[in-house]
N, C-alpha and C. Protein backbone atom coordinates (compact mmCIF):
# COMPACT_ATOMS: atom_id res chain seq x y z
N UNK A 1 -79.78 -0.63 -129.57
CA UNK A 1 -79.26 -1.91 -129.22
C UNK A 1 -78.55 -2.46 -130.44
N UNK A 2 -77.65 -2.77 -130.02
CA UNK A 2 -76.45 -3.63 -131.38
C UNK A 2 -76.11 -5.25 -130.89
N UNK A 3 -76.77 -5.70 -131.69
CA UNK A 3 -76.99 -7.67 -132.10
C UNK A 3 -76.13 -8.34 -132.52
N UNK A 4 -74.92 -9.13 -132.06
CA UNK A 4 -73.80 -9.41 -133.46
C UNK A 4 -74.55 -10.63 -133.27
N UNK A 5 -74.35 -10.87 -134.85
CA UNK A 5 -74.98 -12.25 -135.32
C UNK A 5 -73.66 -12.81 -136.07
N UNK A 6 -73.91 -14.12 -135.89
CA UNK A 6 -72.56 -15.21 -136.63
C UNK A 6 -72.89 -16.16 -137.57
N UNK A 7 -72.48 -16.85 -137.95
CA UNK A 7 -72.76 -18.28 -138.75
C UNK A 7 -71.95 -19.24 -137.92
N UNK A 8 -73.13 -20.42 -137.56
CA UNK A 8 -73.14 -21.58 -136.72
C UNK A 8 -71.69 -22.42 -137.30
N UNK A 9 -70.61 -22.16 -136.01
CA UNK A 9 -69.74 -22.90 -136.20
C UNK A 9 -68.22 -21.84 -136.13
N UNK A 10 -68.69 -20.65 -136.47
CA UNK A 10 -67.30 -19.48 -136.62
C UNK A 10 -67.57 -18.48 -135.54
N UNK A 11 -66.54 -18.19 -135.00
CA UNK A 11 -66.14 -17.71 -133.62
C UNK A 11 -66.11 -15.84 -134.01
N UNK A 12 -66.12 -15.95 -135.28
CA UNK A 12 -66.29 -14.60 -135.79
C UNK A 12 -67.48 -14.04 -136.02
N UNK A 13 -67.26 -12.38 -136.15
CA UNK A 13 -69.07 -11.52 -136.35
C UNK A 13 -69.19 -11.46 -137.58
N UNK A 14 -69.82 -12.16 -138.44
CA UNK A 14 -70.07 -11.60 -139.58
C UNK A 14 -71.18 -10.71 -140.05
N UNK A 15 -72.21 -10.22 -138.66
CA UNK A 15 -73.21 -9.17 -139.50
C UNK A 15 -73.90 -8.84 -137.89
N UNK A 16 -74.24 -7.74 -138.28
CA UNK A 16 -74.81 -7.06 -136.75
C UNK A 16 -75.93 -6.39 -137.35
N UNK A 17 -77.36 -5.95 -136.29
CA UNK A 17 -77.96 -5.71 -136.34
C UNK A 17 -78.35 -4.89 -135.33
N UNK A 18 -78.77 -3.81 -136.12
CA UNK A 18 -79.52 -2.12 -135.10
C UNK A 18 -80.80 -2.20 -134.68
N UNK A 19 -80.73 -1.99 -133.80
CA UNK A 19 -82.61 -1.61 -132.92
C UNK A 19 -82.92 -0.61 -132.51
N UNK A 20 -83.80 0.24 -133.06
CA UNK A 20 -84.39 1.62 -132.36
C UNK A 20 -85.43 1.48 -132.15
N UNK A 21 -86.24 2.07 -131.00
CA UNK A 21 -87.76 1.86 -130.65
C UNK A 21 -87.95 3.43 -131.58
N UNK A 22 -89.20 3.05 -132.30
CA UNK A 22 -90.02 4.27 -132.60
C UNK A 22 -90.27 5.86 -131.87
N UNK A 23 -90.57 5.02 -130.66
CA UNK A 23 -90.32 5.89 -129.43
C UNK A 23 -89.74 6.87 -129.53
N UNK A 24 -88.03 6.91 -129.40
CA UNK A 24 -86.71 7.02 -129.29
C UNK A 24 -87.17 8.38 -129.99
N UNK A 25 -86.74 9.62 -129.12
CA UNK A 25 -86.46 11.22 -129.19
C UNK A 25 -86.04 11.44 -130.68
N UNK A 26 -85.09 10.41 -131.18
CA UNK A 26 -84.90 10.87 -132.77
C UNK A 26 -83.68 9.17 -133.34
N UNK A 27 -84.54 8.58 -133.80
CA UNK A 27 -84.60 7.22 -134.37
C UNK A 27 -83.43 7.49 -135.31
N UNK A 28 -82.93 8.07 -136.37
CA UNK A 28 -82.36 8.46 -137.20
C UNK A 28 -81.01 8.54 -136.45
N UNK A 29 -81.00 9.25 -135.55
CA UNK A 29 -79.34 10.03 -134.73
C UNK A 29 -78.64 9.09 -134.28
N UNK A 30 -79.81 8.14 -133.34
CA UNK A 30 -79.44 6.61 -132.63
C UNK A 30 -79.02 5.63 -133.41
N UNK A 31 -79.42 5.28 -134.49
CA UNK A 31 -79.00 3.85 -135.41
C UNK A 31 -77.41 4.87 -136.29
N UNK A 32 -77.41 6.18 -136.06
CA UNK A 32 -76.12 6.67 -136.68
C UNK A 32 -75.15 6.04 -135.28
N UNK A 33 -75.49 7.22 -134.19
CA UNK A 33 -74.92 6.68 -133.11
C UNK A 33 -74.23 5.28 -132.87
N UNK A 34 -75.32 4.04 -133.34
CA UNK A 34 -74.69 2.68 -132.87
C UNK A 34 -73.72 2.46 -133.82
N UNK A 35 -74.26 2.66 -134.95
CA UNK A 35 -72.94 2.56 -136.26
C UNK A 35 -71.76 3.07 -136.11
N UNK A 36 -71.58 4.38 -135.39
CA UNK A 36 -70.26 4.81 -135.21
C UNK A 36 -69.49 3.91 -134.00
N UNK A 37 -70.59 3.85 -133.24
CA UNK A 37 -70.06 2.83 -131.95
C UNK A 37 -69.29 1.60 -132.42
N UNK A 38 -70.11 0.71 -133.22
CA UNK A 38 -69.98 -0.50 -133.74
C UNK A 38 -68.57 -0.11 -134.69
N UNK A 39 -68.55 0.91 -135.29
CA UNK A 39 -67.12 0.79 -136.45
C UNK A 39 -65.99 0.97 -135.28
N UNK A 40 -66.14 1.63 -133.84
CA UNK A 40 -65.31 2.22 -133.61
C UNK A 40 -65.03 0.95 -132.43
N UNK A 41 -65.78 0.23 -132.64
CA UNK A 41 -65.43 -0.84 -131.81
C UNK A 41 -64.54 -1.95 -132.77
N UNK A 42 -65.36 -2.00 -133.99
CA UNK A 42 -64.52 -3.18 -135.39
C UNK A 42 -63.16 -2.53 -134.97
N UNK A 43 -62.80 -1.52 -135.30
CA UNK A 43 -61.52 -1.22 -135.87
C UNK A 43 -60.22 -0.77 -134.60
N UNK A 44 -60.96 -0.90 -133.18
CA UNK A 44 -60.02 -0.39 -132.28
C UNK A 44 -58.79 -1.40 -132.25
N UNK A 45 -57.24 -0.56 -132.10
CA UNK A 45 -56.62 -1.45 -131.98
C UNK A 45 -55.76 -1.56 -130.08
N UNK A 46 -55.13 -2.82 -129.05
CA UNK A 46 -55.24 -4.02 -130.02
C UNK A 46 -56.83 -4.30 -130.20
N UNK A 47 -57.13 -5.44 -131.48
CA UNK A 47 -58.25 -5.94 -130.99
C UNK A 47 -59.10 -6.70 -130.11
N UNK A 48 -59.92 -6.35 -129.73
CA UNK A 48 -60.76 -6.87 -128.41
C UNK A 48 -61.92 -7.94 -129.05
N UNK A 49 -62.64 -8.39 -128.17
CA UNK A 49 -63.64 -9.45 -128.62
C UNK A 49 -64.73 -8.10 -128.76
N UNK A 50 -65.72 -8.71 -129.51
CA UNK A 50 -65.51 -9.75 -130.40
C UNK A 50 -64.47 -9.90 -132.07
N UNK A 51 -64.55 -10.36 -132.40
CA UNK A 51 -63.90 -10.62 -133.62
C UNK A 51 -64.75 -10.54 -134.50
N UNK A 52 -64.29 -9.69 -135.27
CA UNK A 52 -65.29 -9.52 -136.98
C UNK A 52 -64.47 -10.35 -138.09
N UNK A 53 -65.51 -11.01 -138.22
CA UNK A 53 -65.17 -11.85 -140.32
C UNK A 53 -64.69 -11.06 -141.13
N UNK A 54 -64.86 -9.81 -141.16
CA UNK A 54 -64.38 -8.78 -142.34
C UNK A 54 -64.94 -7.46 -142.04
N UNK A 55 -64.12 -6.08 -142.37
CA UNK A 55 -64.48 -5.15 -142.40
C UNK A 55 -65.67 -4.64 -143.08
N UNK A 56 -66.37 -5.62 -143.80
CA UNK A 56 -67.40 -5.13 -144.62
C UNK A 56 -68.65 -5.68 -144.06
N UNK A 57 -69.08 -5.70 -142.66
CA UNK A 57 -69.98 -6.37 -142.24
C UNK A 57 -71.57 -6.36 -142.75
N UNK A 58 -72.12 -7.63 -142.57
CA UNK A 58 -73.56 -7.03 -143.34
C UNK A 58 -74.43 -6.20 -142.46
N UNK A 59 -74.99 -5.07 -142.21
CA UNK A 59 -75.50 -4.64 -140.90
C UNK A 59 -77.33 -4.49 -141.49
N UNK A 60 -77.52 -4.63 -140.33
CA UNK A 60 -79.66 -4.70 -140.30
C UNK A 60 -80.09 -3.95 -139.12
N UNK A 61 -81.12 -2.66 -140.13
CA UNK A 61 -81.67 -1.46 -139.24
C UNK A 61 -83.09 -2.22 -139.14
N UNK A 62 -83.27 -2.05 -137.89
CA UNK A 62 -85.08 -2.17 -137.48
C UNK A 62 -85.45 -1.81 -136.60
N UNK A 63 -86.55 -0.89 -137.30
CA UNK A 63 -86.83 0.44 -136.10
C UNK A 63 -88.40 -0.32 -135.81
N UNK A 64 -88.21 -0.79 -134.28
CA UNK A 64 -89.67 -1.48 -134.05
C UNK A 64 -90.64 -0.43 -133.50
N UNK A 65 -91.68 -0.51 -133.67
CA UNK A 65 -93.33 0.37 -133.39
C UNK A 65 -93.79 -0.57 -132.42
N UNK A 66 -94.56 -0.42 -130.89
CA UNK A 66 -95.21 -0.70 -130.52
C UNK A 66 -96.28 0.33 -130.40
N UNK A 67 -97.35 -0.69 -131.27
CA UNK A 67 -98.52 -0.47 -130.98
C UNK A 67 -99.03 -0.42 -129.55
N UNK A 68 -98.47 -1.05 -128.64
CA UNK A 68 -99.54 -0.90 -127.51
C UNK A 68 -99.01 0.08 -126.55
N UNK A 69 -98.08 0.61 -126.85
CA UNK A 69 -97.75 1.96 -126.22
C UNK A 69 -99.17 3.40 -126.66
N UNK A 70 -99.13 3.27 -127.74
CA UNK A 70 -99.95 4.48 -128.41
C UNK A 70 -101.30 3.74 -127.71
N UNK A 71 -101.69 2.88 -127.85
CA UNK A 71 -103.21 2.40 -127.09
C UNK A 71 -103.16 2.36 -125.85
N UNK A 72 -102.00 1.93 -124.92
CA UNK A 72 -101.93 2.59 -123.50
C UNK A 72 -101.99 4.15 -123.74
N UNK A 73 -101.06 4.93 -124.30
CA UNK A 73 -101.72 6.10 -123.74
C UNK A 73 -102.94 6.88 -123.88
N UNK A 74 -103.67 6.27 -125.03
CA UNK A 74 -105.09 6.65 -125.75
C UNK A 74 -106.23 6.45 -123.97
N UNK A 75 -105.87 4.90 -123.84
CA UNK A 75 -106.74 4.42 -122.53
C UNK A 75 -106.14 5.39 -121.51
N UNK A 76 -105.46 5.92 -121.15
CA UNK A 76 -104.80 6.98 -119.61
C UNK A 76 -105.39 7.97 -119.98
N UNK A 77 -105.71 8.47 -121.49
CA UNK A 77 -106.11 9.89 -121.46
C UNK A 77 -107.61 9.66 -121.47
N UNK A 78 -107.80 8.70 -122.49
CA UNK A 78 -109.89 8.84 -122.05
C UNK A 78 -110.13 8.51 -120.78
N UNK A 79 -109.16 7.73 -119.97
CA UNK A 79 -110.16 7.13 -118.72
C UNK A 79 -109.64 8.19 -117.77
N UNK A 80 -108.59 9.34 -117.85
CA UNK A 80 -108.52 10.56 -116.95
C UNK A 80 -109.14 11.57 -117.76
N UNK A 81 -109.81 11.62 -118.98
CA UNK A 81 -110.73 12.79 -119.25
C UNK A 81 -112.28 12.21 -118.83
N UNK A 82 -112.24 11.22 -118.38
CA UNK A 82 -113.80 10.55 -118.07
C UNK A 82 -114.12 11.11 -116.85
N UNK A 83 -112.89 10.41 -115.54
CA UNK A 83 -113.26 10.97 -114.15
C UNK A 83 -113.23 12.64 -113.97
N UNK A 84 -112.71 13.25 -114.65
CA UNK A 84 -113.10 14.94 -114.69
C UNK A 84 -114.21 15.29 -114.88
């Protein structure tokens, strides 16, 4: 997932932000993936919305962990190794 974030008041992107779930088959490939997306979106010409502040955008990786995925599946496997 790709976030453009602005400063209150300018119609421009000045910094975007990456999201990978932990999850995700290979976390590393995906936040490359959005980056190429995202440059290849900055720089297409003509330009389209949104509008970037500058080619040098500030960008923010955060690869979130849910915990309650790994404890759901802990509970599916003890409570189907119980009824066996």
């Amino acid at each position: 997932m790709f976030i453009q974030l602005s400063v209150s008041g300018l119609t421009r992107v000045d910094a975007g932000m990456f999201v990978v779930s932990s999850s995700h088959a290979d976390p590393m490939e995906e936040f490359s993936r959005l980056t190429q997306h995202q440059h290849t979106q900055q720089h297409q010409q003509p330009h389209k919305l949104p509008k970037w502040f500058s080619p040098n955008i500030l960008r923010y990786y955060v690869l979130v962990h849910d915990v309650t995925e790994q404890a759901e599946a802990k509970y599916v496997t003890s409570r189907s190794s119980s009824i066996v």
